[in-house]
Protein backbone atom coordinates (compact mmCIF):
# COMPACT_ATOMS: atom_id res chain seq x y z
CA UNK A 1 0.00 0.00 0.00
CA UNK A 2 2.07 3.06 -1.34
CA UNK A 3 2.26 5.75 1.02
CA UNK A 4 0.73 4.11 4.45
CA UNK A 5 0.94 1.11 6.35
CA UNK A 6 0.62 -2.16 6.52
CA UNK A 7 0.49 -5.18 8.38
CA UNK A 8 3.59 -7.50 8.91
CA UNK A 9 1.62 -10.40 7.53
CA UNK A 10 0.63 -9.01 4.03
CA UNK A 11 2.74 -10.19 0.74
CA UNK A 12 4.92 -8.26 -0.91
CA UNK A 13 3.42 -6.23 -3.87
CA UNK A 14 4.64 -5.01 -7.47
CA UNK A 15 5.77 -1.64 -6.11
CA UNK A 16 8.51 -3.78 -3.69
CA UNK A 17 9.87 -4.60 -7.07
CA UNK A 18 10.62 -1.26 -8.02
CA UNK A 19 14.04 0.20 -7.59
CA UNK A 20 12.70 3.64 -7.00
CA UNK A 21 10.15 2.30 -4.04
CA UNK A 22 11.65 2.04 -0.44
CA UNK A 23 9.79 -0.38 1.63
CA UNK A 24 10.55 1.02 5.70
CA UNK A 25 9.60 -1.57 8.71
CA UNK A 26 9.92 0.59 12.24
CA UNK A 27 10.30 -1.18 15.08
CA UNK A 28 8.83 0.09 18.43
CA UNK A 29 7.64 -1.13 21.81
CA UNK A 30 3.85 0.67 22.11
CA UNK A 31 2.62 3.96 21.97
CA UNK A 32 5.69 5.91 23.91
CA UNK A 33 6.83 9.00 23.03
CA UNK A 34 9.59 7.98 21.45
CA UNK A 35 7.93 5.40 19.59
CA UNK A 36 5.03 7.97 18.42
CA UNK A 37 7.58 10.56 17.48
CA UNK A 38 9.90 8.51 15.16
CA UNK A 39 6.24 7.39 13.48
CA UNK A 40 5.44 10.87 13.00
CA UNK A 41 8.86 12.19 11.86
CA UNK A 42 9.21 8.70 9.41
CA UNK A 43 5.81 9.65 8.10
CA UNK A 44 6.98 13.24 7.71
CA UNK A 45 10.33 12.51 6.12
CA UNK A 46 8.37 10.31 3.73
CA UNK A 47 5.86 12.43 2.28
CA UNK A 48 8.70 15.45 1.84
CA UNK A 49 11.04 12.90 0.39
CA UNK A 50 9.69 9.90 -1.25
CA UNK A 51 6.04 11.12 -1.85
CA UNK A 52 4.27 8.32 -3.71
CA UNK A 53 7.29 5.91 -3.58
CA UNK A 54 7.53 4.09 -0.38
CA UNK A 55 6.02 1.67 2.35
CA UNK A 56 5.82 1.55 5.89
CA UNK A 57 5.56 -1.34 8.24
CA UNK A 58 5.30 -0.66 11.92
CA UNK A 59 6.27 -3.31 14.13
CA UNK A 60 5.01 -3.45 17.70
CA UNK A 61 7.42 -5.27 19.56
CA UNK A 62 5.35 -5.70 22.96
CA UNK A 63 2.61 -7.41 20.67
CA UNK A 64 5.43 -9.46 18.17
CA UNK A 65 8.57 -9.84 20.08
CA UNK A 66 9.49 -12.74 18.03
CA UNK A 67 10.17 -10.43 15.13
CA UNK A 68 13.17 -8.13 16.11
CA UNK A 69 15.19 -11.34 15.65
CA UNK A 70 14.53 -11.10 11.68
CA UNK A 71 16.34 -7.74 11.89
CA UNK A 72 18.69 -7.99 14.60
CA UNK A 73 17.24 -5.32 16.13
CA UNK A 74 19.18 -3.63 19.29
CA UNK A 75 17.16 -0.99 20.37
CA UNK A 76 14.25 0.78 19.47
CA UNK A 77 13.17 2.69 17.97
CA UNK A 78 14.41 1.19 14.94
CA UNK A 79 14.42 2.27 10.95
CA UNK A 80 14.96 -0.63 8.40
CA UNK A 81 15.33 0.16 4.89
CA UNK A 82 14.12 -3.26 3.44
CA UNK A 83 14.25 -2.46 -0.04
CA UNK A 84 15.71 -1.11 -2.46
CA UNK A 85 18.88 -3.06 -1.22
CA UNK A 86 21.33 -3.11 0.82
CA UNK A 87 19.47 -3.28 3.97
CA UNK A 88 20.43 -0.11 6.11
CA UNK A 89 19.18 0.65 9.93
CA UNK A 90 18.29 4.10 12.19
CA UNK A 91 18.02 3.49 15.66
CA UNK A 92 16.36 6.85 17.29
CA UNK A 93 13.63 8.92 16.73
CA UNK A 94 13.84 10.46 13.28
CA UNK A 95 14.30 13.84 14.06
CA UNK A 96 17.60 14.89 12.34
CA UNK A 97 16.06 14.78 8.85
CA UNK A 98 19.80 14.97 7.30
CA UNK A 99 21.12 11.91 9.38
CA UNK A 100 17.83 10.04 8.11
CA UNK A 101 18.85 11.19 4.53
CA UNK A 102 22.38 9.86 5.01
CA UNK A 103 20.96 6.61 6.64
CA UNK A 104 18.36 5.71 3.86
CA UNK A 105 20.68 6.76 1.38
CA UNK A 106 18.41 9.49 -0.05
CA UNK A 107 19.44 12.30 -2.10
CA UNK A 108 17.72 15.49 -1.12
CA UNK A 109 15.49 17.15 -3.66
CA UNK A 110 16.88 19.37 -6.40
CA UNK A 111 15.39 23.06 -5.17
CA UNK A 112 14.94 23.89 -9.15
CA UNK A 113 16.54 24.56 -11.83
């Protein structure tokens, strides 16, 4: 589902296929702040950066522990870039739009010609 969320569970689709389309999983543990701020900030970052172009899968690890094993995860939160390969993490809350650039690999939109 370009441009939302969706559940761990659900195949992968066309767009996963695509190059150009990022497919995010962030891992949290419930509805903290820090946990509800790196959701807002990823879903921030997205729309200013990869409007159109990317997926996000929140994983709740107080409801699916068994799943930070997939990604090694550390600490949370946690950003991982799933596709387009190489898989890359961010553990924190997403604030520092540049380091999230730098992390993802993203290249900053042109500001015109």
């Amino acid at each position: 589902m370009s441009g939302g969320t969706q559940d761990p569970g659900e195949p992968a689709t066309e767009a996963d296929l695509d190059p150009g389309h990022y497919h995010l999983r962030l891992y949290v543990a419930g509805q903290t702040s820090k946990s509800l701020s790196a959701m807002a900030n990823l879903k921030r970052f997205c729309e200013e950066h990869l409007a159109g172009r990317y997926d996000i899968e929140v994983v709740d690890l107080l409801k699916n522990p068994q799943l930070a094993a997939g990604d090694q995860i550390l600490a949370i939160p946690t950003l991982v870039r799933r596709l387009p390969s190489p898989l890359k993490r961010i553990i924190g809350d997403l604030s520092n739009t540049e380091k999230v650039l730098v992390g993802l690999d993203i290249r900053p939109k042109a500001d015109g010609p």
